[in-house]
N, C-alpha and C. Protein backbone atom coordinates (compact mmCIF):
# COMPACT_ATOMS: atom_id res chain seq x y z
N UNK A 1 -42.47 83.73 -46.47
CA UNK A 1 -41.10 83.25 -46.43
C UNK A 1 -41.00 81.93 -45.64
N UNK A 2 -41.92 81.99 -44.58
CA UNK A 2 -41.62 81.03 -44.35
C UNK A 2 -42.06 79.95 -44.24
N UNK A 3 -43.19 79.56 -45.07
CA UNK A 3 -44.12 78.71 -45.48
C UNK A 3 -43.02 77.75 -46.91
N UNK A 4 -42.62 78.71 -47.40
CA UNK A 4 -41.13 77.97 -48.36
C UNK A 4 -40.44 77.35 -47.85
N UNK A 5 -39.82 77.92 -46.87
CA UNK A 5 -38.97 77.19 -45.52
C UNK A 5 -39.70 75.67 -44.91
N UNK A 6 -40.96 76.25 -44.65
CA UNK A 6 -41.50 74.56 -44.22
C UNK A 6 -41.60 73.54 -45.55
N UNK A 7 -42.19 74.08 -46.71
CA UNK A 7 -42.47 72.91 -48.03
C UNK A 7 -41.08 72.18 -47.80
N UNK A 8 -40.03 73.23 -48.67
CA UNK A 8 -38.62 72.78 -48.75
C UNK A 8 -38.02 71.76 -47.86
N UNK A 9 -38.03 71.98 -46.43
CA UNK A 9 -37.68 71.10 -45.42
C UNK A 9 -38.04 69.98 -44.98
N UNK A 10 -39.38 70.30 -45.00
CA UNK A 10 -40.17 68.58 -45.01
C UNK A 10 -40.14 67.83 -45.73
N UNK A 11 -40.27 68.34 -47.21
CA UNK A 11 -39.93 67.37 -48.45
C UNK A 11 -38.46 66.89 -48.62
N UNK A 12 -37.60 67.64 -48.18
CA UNK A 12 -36.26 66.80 -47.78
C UNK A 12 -36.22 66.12 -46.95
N UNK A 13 -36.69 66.41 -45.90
CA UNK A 13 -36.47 65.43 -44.84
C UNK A 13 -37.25 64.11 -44.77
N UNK A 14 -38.69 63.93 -45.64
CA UNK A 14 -39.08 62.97 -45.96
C UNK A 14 -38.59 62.06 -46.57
N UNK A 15 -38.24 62.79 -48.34
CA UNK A 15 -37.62 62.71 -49.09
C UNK A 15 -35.71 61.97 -48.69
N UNK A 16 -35.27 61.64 -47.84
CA UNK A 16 -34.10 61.24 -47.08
C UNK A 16 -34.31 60.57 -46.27
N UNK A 17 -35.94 60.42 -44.80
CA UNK A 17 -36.26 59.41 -45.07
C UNK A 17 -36.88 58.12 -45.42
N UNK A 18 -37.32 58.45 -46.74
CA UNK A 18 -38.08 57.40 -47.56
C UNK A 18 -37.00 56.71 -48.17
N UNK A 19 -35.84 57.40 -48.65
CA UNK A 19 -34.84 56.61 -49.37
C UNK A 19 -33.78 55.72 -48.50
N UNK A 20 -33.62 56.47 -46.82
CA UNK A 20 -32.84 55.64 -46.14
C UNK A 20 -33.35 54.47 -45.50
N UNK A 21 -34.80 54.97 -45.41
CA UNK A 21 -35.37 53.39 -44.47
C UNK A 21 -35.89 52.08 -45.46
N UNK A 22 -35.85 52.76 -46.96
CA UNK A 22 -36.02 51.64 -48.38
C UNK A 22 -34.83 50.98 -48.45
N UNK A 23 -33.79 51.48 -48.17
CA UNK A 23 -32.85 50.61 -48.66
C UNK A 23 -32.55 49.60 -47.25
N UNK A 24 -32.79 50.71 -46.30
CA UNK A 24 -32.74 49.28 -44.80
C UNK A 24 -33.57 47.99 -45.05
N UNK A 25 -34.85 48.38 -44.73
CA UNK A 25 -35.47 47.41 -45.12
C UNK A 25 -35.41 46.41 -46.03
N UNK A 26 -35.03 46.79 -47.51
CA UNK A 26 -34.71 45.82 -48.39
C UNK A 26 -33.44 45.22 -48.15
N UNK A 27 -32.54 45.39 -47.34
CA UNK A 27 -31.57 45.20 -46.70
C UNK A 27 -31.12 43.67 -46.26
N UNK A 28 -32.18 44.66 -45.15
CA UNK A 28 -32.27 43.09 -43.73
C UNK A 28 -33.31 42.21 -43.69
N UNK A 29 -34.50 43.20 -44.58
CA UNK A 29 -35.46 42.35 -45.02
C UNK A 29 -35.29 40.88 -46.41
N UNK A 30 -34.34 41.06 -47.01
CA UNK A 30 -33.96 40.17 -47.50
C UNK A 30 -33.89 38.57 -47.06
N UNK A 31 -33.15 38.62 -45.98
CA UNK A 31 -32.33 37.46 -44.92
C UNK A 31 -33.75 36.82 -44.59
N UNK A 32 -34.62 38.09 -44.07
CA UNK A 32 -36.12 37.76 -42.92
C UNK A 32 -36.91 36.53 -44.74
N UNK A 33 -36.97 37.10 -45.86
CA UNK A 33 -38.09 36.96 -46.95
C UNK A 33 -36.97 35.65 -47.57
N UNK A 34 -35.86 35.51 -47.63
CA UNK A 34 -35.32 33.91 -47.89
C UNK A 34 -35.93 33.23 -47.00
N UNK A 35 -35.72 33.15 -45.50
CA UNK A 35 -35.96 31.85 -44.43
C UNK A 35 -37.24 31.67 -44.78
N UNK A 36 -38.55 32.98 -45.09
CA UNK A 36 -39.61 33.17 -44.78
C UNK A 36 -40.93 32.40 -45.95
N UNK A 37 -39.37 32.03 -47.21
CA UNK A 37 -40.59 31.60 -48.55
C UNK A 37 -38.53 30.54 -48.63
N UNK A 38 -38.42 30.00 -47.93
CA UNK A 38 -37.59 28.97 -47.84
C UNK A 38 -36.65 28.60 -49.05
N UNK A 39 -36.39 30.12 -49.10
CA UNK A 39 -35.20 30.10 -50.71
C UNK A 39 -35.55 30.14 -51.42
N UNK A 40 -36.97 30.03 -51.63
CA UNK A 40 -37.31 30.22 -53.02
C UNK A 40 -37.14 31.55 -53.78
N UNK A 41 -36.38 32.05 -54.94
CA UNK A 41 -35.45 33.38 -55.25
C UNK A 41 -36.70 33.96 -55.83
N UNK A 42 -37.31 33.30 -56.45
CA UNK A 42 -38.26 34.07 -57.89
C UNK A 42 -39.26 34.65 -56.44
N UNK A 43 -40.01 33.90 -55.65
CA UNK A 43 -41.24 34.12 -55.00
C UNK A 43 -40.36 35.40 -54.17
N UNK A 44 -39.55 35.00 -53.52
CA UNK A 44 -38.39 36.32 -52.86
C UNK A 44 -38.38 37.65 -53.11
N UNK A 45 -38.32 37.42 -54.60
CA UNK A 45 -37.69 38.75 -55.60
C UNK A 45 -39.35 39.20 -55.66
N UNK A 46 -40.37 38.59 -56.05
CA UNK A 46 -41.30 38.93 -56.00
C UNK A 46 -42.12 39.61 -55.14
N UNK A 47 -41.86 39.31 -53.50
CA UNK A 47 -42.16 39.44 -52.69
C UNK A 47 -41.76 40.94 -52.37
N UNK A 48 -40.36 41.05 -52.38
CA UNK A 48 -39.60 41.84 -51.94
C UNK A 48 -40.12 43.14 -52.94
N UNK A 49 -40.13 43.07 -54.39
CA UNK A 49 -40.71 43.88 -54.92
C UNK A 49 -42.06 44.82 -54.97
N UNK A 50 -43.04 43.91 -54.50
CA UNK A 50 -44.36 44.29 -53.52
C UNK A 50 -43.95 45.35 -52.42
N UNK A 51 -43.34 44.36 -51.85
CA UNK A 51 -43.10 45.34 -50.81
C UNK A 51 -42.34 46.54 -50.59
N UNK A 52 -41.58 46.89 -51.46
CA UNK A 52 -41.16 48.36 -52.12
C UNK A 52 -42.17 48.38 -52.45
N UNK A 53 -43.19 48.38 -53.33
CA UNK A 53 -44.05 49.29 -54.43
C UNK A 53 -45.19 49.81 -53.11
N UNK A 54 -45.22 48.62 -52.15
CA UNK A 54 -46.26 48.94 -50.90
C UNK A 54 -45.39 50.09 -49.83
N UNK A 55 -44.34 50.22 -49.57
CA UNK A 55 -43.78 51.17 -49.14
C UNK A 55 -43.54 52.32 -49.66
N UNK A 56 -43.46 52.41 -50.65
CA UNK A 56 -43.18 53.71 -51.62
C UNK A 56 -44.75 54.23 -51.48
N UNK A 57 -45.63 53.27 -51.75
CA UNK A 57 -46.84 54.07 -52.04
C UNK A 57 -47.35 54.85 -50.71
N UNK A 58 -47.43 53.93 -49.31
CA UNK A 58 -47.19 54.42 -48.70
C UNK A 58 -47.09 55.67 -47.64
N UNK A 59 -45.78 55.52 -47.99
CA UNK A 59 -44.88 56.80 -47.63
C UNK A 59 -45.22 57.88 -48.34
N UNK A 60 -45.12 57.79 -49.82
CA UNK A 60 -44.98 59.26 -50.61
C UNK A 60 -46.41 59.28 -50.51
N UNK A 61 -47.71 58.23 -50.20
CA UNK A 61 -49.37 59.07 -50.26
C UNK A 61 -49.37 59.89 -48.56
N UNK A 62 -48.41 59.00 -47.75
CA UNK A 62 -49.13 60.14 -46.52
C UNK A 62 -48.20 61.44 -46.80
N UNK A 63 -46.74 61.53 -47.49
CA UNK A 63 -46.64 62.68 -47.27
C UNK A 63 -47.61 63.83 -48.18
N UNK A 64 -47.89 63.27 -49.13
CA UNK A 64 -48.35 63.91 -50.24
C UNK A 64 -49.77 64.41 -49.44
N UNK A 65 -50.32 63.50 -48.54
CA UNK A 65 -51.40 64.03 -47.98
C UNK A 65 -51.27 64.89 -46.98
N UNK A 66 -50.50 64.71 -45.88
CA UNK A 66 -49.64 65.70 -45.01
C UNK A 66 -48.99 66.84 -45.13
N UNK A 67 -48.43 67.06 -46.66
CA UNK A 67 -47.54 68.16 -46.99
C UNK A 67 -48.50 69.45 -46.55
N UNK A 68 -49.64 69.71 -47.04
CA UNK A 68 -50.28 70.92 -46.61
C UNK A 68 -50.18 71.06 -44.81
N UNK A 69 -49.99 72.61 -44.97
CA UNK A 69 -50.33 72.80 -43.45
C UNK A 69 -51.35 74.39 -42.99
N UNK A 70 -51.68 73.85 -41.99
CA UNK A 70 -52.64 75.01 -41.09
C UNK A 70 -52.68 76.18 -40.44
N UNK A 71 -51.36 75.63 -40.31
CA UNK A 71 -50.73 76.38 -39.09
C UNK A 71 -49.80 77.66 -39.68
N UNK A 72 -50.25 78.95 -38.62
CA UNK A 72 -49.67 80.27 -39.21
C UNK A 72 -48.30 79.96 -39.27
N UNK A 73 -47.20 80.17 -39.71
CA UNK A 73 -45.68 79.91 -39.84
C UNK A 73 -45.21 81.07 -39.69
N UNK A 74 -45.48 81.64 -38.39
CA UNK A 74 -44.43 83.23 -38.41
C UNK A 74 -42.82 83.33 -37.54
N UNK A 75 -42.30 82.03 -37.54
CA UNK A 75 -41.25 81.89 -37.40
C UNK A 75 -40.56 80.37 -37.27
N UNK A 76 -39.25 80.70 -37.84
CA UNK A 76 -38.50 79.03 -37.38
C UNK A 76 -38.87 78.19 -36.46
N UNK A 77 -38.81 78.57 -35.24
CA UNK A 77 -39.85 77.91 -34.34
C UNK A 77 -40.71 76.87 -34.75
N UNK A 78 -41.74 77.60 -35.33
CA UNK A 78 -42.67 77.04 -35.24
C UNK A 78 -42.27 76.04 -36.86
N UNK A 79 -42.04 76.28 -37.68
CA UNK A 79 -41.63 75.85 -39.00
C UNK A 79 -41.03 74.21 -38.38
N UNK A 80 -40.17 74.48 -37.22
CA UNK A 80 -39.14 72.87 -37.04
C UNK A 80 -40.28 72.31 -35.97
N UNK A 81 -41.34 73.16 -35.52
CA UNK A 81 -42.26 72.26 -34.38
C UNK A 81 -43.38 71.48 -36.01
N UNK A 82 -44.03 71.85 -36.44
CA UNK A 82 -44.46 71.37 -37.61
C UNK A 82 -44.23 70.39 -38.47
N UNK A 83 -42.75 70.62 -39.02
CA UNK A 83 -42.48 69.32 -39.38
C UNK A 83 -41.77 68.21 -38.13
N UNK A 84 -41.25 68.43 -37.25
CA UNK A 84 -41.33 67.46 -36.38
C UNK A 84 -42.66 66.97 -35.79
N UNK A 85 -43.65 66.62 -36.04
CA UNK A 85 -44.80 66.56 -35.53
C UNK A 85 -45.47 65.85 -37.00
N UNK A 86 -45.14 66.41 -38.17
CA UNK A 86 -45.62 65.52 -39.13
C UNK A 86 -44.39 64.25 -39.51
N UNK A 87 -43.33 64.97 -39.16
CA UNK A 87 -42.05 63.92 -39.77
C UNK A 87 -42.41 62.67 -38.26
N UNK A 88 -43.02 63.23 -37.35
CA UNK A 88 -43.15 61.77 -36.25
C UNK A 88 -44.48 61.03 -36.68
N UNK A 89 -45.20 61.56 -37.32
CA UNK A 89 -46.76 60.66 -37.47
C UNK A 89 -46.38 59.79 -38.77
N UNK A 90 -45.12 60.61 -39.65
CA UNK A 90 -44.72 59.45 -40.70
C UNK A 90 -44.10 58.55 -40.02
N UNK A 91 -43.07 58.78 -39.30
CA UNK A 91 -42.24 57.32 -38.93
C UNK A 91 -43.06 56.70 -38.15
N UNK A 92 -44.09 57.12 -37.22
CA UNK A 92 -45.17 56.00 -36.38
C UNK A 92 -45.73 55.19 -37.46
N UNK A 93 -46.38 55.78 -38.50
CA UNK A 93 -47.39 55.00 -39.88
C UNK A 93 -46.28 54.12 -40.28
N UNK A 94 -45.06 54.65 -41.01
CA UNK A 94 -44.17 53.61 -41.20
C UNK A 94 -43.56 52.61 -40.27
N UNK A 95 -43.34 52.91 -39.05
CA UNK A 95 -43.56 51.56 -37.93
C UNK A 95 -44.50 50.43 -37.91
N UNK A 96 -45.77 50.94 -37.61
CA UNK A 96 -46.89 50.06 -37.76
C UNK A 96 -46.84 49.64 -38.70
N UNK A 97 -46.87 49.96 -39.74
CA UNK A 97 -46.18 49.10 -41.49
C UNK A 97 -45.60 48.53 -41.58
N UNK A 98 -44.60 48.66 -40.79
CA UNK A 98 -43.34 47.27 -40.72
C UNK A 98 -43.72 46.49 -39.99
N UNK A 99 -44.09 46.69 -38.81
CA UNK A 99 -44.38 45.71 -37.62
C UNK A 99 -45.49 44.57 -38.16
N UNK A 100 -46.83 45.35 -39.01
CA UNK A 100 -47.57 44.46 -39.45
C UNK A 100 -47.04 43.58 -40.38
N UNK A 101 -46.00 44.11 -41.65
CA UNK A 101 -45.55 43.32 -42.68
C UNK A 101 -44.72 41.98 -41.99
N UNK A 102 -44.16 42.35 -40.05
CA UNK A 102 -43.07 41.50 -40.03
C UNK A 102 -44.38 40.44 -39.62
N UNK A 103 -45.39 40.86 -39.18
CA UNK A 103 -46.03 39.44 -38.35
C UNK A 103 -46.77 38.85 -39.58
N UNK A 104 -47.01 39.09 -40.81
CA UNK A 104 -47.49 38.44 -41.68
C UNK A 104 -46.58 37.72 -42.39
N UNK A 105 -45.54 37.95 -42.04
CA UNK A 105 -44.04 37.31 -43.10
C UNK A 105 -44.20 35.81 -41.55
N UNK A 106 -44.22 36.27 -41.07
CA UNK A 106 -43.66 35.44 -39.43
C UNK A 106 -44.75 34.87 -39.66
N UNK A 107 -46.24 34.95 -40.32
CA UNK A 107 -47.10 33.89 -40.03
C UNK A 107 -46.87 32.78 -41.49
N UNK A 108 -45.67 33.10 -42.48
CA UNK A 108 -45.84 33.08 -43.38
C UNK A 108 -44.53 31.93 -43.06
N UNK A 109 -44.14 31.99 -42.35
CA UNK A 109 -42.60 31.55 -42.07
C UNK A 109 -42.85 30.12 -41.11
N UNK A 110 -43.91 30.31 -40.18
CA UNK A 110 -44.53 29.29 -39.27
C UNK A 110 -45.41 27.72 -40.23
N UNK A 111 -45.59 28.69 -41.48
CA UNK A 111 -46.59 27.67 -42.32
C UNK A 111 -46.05 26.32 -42.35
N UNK A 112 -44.96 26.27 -43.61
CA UNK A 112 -44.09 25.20 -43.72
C UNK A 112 -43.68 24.31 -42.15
N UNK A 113 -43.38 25.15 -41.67
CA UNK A 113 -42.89 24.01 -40.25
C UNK A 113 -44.43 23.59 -39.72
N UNK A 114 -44.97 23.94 -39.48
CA UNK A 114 -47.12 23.51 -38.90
C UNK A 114 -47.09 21.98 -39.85
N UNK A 115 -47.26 22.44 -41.73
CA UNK A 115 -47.32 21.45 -42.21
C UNK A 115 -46.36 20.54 -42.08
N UNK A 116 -45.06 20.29 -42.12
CA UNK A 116 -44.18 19.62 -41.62
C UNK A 116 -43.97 18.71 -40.35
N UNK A 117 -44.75 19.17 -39.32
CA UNK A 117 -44.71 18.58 -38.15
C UNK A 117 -46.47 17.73 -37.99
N UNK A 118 -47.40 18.09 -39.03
CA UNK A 118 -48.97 17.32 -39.05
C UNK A 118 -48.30 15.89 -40.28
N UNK A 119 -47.34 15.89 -40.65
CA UNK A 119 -47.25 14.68 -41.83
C UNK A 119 -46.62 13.60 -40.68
N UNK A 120 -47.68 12.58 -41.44
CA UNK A 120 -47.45 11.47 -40.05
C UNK A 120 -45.99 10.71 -40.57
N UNK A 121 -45.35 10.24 -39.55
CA UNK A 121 -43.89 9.65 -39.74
C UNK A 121 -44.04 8.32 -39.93
């Protein structure tokens, strides 16, 4: 019984948030991926699309790899210690995911101004 209880719960709660932190990101990440490829819409849209297909994949391979568990489940307890403990190693993986995507956008964003400031006047 209560091994149902854990599938069910985790896959919602993943499942809610993979869809709330996709739409953040594509969000605010928008504003960051204009300044970052300097308006250019097509390279933007492009960009931005990657990076959903790289988040989705992601997310749904660690849960998909995570969903199994080890651990005896002989009560609620332990069912909400379980998935809190896998639902935190997803949002850490998805942190470090963002954090890396922001410093590669940010090295991506520095380019144009480097070349800009080496063209002799």
């Amino acid at each position: 019984m209560y091994l149902e209880t854990y599938y069910l719960a985790y896959f919602s709660v993943c499942a809610m948030l993979i869809v709330a932190l996709a739409r953040i990101l594509r969000r605010a990440g928008s504003v960051f991926l204009n300044d970052a490829f300097t308006g250019n819409k097509r390279l933007v849209s492009a960009v931005a699309q990657l990076l959903d297909v790289g988040f989705y994949m992601v997310s749904l391979g660690f849960v998909g790899a995570s969903f199994r568990t080890y651990e005896q489940l002989t009560n609620k307890t332990l069912v909400a210690q379980v998935i809190g403990e896998k639902v935190g190693w997803f949002l850490l993986i998805m942190g470090f995911t963002h954090l890396f995507n922001l410093l590669i956008l940010a090295l991506f964003r520095r380019r144009p101004v480097a070349a800009l400031q080496q063209t002799p006047a």
